[in-house]
PDB file of N, CA and C in Angstrom:
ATOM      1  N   UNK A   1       0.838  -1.178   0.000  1.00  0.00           N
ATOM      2  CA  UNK A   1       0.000   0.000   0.000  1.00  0.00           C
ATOM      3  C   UNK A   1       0.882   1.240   0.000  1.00  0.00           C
ATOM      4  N   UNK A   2       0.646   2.422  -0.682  1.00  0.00           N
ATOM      5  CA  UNK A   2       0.798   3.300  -1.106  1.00  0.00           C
ATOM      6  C   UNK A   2       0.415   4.468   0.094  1.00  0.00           C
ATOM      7  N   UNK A   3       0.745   5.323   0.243  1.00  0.00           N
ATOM      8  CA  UNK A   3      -0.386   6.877   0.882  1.00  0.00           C
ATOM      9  C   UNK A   3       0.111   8.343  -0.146  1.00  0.00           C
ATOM     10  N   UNK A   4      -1.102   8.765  -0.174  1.00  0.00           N
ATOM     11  CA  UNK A   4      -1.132  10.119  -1.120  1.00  0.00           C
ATOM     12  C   UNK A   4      -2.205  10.850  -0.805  1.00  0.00           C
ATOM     13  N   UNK A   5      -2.536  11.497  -1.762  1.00  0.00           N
ATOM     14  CA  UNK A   5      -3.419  13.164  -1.503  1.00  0.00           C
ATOM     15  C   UNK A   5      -4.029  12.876  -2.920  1.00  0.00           C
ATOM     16  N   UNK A   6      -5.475  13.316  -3.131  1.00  0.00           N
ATOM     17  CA  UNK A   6      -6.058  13.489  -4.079  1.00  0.00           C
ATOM     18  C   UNK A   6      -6.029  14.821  -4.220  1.00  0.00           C
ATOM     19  N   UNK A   7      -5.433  14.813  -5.809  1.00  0.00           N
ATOM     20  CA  UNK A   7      -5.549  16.365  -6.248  1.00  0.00           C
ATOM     21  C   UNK A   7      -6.662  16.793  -7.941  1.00  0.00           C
ATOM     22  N   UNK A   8      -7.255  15.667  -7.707  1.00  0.00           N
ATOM     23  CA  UNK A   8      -8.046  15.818  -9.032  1.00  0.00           C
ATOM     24  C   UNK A   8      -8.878  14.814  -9.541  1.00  0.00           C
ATOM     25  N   UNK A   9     -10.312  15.133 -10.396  1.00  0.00           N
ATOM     26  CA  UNK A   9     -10.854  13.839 -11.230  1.00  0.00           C
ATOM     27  C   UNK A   9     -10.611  13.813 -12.200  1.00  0.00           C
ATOM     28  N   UNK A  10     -10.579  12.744 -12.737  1.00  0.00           N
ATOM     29  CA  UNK A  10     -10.601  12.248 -14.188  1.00  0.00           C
ATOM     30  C   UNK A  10     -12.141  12.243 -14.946  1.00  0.00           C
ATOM     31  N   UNK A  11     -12.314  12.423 -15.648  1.00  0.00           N
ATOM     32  CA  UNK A  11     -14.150  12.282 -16.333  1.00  0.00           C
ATOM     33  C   UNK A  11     -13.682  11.772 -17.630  1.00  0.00           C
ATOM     34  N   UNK A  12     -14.589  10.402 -17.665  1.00  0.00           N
ATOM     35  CA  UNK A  12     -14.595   9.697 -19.334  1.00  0.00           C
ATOM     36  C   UNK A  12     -16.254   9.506 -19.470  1.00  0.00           C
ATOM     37  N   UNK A  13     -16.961   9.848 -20.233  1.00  0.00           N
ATOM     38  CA  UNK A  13     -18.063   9.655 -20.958  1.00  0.00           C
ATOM     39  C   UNK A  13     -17.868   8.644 -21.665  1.00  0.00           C
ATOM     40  N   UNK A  14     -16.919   7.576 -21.539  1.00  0.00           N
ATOM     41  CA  UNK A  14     -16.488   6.436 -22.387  1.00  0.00           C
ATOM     42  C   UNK A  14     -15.964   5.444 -21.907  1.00  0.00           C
ATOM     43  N   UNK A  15     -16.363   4.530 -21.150  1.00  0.00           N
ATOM     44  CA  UNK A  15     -16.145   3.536 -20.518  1.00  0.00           C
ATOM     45  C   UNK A  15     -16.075   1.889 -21.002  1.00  0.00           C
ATOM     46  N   UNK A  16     -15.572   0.910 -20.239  1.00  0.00           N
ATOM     47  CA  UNK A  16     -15.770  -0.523 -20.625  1.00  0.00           C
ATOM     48  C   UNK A  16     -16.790  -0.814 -19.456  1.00  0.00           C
ATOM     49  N   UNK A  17     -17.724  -1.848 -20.205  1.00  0.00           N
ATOM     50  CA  UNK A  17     -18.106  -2.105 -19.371  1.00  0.00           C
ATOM     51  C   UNK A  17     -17.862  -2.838 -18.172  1.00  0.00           C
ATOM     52  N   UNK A  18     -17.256  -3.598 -18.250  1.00  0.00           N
ATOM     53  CA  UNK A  18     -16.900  -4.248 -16.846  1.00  0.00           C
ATOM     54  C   UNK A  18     -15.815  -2.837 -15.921  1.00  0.00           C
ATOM     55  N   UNK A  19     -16.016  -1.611 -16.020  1.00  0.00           N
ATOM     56  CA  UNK A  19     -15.112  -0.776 -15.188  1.00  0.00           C
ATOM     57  C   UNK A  19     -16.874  -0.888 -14.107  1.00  0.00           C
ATOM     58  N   UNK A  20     -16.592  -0.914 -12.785  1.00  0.00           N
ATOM     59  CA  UNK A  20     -17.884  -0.797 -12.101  1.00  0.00           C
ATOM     60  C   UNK A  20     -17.844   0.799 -11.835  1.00  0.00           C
ATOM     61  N   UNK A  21     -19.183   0.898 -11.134  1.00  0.00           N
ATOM     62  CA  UNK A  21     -19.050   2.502 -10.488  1.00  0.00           C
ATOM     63  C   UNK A  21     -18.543   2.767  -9.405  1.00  0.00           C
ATOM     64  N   UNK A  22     -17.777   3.674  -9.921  1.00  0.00           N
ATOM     65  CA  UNK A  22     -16.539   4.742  -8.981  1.00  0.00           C
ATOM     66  C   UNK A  22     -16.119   5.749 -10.122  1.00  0.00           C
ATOM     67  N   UNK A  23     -15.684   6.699  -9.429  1.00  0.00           N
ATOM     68  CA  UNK A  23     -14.295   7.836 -10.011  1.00  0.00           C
ATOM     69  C   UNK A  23     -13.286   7.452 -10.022  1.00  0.00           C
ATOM     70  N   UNK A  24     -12.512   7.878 -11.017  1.00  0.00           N
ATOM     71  CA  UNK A  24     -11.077   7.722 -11.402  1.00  0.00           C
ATOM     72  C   UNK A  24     -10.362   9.407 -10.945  1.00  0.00           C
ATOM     73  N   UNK A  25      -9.411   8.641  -9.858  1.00  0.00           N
ATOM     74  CA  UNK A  25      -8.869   9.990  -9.420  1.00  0.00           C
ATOM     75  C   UNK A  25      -7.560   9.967  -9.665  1.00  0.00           C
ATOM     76  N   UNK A  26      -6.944  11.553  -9.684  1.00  0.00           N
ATOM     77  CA  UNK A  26      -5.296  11.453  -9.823  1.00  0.00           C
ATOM     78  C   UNK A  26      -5.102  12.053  -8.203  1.00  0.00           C
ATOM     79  N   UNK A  27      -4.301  11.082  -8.174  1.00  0.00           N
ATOM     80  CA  UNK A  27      -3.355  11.027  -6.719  1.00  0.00           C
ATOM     81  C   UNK A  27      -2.099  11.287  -6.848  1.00  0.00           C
ATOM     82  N   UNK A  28      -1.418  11.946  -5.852  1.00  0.00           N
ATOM     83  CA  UNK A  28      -0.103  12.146  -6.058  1.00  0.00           C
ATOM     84  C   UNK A  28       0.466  11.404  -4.660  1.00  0.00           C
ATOM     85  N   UNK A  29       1.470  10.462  -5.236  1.00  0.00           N
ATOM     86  CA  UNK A  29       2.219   9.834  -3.961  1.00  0.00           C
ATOM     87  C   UNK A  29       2.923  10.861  -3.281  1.00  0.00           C
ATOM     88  N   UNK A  30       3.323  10.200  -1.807  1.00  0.00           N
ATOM     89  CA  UNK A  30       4.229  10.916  -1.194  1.00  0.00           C
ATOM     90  C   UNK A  30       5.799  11.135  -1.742  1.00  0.00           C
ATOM     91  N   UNK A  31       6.121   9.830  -2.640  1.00  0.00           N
ATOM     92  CA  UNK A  31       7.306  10.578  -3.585  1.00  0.00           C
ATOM     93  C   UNK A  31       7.078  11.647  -5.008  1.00  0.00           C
ATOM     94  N   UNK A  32       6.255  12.118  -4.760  1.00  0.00           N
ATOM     95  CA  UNK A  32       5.933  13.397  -5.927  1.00  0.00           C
ATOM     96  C   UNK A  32       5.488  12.650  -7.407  1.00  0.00           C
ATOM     97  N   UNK A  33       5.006  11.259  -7.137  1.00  0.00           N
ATOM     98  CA  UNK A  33       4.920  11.038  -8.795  1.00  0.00           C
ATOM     99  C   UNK A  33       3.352  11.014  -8.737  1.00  0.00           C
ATOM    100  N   UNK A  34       2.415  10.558  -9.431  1.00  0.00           N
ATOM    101  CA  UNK A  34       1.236  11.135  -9.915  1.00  0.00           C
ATOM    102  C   UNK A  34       0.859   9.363 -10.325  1.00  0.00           C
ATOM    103  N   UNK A  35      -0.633   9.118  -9.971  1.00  0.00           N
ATOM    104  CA  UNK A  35      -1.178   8.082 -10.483  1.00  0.00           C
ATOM    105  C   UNK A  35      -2.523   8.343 -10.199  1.00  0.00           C
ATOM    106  N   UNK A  36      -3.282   7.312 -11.735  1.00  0.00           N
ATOM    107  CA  UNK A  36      -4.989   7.214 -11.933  1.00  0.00           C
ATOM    108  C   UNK A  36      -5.451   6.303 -11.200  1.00  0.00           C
ATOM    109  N   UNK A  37      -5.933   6.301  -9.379  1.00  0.00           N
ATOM    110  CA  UNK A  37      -6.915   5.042  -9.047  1.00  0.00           C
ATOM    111  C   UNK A  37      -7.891   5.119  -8.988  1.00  0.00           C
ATOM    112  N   UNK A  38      -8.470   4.423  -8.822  1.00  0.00           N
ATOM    113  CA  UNK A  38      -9.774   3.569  -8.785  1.00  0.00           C
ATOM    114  C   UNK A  38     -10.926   3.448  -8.060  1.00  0.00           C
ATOM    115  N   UNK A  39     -11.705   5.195  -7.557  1.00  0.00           N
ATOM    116  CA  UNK A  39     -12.244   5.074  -6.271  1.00  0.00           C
ATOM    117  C   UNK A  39     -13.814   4.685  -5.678  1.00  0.00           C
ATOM    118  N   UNK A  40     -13.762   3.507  -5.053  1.00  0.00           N
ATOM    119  CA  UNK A  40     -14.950   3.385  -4.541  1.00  0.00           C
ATOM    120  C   UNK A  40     -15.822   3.955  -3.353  1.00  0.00           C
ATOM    121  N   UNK A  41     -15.180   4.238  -3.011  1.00  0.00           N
ATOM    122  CA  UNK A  41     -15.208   4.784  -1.296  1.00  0.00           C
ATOM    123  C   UNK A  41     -16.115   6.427  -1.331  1.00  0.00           C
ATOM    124  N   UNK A  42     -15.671   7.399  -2.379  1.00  0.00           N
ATOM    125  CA  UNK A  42     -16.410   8.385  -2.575  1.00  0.00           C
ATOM    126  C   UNK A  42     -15.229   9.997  -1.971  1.00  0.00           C
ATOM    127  N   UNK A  43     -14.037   9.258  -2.343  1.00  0.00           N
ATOM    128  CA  UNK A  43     -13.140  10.325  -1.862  1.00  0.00           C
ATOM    129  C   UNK A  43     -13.519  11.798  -2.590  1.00  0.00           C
ATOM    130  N   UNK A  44     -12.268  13.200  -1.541  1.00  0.00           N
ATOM    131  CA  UNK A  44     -13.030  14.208  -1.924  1.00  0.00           C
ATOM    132  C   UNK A  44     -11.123  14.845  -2.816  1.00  0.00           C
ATOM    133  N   UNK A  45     -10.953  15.759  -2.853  1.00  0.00           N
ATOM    134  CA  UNK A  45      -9.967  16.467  -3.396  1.00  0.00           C
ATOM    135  C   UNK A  45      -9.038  16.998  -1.909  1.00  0.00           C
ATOM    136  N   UNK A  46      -8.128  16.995  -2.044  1.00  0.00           N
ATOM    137  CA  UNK A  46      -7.296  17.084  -1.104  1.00  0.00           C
ATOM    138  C   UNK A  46      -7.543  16.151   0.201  1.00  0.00           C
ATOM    139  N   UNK A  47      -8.268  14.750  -0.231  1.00  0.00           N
ATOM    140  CA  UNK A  47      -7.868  14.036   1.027  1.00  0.00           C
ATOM    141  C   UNK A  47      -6.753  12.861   0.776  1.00  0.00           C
ATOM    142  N   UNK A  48      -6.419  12.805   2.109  1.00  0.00           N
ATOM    143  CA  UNK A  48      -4.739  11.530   1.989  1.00  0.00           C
ATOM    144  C   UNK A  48      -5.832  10.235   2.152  1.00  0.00           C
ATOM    145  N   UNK A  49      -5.302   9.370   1.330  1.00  0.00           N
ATOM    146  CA  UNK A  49      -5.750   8.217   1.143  1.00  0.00           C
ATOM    147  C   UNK A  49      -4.873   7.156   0.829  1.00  0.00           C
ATOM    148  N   UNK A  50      -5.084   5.937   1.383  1.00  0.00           N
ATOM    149  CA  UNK A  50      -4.582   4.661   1.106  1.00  0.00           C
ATOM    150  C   UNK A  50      -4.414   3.858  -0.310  1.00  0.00           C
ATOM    151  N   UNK A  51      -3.496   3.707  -1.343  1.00  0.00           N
ATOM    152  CA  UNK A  51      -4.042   2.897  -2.622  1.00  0.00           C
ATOM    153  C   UNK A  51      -3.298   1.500  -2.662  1.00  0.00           C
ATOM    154  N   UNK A  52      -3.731   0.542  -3.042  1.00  0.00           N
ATOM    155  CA  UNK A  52      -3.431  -0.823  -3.239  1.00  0.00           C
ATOM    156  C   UNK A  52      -3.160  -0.518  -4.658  1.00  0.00           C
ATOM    157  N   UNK A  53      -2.157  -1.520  -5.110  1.00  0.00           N
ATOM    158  CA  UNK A  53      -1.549  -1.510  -6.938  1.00  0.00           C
ATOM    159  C   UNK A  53      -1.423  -2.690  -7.007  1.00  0.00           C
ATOM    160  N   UNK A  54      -1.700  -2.930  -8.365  1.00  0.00           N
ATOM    161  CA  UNK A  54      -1.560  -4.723  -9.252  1.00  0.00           C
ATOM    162  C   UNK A  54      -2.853  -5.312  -9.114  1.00  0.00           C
ATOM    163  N   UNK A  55      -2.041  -6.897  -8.661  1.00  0.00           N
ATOM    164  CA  UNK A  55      -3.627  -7.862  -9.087  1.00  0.00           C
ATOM    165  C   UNK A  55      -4.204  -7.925  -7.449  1.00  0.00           C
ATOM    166  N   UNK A  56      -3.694  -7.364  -6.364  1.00  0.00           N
ATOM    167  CA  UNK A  56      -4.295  -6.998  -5.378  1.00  0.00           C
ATOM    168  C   UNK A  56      -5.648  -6.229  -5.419  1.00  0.00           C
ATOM    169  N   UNK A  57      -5.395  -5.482  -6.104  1.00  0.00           N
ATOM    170  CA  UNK A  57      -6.245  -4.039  -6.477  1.00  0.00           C
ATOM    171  C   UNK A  57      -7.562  -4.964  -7.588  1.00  0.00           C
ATOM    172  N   UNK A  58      -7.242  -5.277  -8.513  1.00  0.00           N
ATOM    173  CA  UNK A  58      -8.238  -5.986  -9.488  1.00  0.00           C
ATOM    174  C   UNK A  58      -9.073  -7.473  -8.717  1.00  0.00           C
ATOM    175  N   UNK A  59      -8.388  -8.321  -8.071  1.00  0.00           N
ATOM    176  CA  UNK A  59      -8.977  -9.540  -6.854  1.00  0.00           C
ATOM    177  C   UNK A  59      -9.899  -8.074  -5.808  1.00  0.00           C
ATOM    178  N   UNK A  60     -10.486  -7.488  -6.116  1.00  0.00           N
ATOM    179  CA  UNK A  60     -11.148  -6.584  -4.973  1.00  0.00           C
ATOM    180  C   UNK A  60     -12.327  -7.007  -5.718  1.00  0.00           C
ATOM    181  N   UNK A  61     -12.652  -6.882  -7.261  1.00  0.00           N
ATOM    182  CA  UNK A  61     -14.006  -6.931  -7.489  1.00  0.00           C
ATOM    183  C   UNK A  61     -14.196  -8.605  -8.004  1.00  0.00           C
ATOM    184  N   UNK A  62     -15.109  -9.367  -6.909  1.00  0.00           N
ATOM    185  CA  UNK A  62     -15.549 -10.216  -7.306  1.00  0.00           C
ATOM    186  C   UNK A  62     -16.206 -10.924  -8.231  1.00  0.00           C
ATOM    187  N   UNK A  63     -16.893 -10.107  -8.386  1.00  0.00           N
ATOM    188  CA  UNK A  63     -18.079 -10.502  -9.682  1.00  0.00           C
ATOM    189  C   UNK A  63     -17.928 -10.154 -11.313  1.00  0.00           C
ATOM    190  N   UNK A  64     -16.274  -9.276 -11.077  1.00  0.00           N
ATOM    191  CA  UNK A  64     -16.602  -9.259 -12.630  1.00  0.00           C
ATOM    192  C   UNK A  64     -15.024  -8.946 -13.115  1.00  0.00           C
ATOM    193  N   UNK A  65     -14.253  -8.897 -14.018  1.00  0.00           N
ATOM    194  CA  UNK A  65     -12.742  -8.529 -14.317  1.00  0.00           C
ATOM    195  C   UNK A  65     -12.599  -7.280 -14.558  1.00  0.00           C
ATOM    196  N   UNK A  66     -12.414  -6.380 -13.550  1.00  0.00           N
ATOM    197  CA  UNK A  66     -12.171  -5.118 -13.770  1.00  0.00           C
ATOM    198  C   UNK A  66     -10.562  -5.010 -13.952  1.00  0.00           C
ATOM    199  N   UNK A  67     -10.151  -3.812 -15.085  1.00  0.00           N
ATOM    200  CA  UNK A  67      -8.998  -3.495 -15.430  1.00  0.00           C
ATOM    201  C   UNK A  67      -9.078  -2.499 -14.812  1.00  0.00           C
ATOM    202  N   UNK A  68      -8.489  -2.744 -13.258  1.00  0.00           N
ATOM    203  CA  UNK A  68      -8.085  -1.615 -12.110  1.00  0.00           C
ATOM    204  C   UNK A  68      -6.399  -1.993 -11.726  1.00  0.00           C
ATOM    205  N   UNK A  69      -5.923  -1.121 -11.480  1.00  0.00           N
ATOM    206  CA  UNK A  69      -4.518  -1.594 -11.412  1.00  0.00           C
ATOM    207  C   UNK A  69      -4.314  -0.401  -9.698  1.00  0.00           C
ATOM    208  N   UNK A  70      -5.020   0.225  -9.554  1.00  0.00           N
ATOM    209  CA  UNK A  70      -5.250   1.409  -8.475  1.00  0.00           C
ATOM    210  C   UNK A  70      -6.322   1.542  -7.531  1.00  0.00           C
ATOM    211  N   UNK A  71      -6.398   1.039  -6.311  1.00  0.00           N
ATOM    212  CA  UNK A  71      -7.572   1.114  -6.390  1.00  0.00           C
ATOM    213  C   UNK A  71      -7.657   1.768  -4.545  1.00  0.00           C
ATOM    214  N   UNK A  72      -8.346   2.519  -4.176  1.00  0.00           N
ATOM    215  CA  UNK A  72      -8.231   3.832  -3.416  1.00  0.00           C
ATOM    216  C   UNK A  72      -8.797   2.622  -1.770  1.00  0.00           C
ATOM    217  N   UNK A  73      -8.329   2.108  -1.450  1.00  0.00           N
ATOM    218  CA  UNK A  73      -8.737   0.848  -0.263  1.00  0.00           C
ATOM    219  C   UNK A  73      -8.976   1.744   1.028  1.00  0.00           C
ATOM    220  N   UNK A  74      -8.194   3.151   1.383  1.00  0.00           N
ATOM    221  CA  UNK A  74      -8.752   4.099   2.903  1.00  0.00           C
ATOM    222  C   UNK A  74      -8.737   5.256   2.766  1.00  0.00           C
ATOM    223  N   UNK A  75      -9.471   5.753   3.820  1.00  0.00           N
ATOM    224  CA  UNK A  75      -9.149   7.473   3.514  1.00  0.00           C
ATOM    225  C   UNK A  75      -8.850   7.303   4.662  1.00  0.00           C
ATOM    226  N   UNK A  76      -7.575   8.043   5.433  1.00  0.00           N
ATOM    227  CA  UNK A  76      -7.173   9.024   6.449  1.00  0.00           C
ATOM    228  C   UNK A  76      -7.201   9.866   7.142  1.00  0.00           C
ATOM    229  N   UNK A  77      -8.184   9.469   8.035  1.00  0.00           N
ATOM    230  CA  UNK A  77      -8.918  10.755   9.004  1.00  0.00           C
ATOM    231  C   UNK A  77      -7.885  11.593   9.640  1.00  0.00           C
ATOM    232  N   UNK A  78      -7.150  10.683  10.384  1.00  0.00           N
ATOM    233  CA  UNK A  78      -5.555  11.265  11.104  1.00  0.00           C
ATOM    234  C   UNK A  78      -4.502  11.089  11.421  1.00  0.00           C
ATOM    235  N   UNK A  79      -3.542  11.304  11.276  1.00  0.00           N
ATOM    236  CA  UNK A  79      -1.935  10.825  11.463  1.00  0.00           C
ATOM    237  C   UNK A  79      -1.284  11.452  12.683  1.00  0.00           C
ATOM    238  N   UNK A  80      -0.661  10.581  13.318  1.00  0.00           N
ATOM    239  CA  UNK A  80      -0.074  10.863  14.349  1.00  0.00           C
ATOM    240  C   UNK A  80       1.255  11.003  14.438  1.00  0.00           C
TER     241      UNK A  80
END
């Protein structure tokens, strides 16, 4: 697992179907690089959140083969 900050959405009017419903957000890791996950949870813009990567992230949706490689698993109320 990953931790970062959401700094933005993605919007496609063009989807596969097997992507389920969520937003596709850009996150920026804590090493400054930038990635598209996968959010179910209903994150907002500037919150730190948890992301899972690979076939960790895709074994999340049971019922169907989603091509998720990102996928947003906590949000971060507080750090100590």
């Amino acid at each position: 697992m990953v931790k970062g900050r959401v700094i933005g959405r993605l919007w496609s009017t063009k989807r596969i179907d097997t992507l389920p419903q969520g937003a596709l957000l850009d996150v920026e890791l804590e090493n400054g690089t930038h990635l598209v996950a996968f959010d179910p949870l209903g994150c907002g813009d500037g919150e730190q959140v948890l992301v899972t990567q690979g076939s960790v992230a895709a074994a999340f949706f049971e019922n169907v083969k989603a091509p998720v490689d990102a996928l947003i698993v906590g949000s971060i109320d507080e750090q100590d």
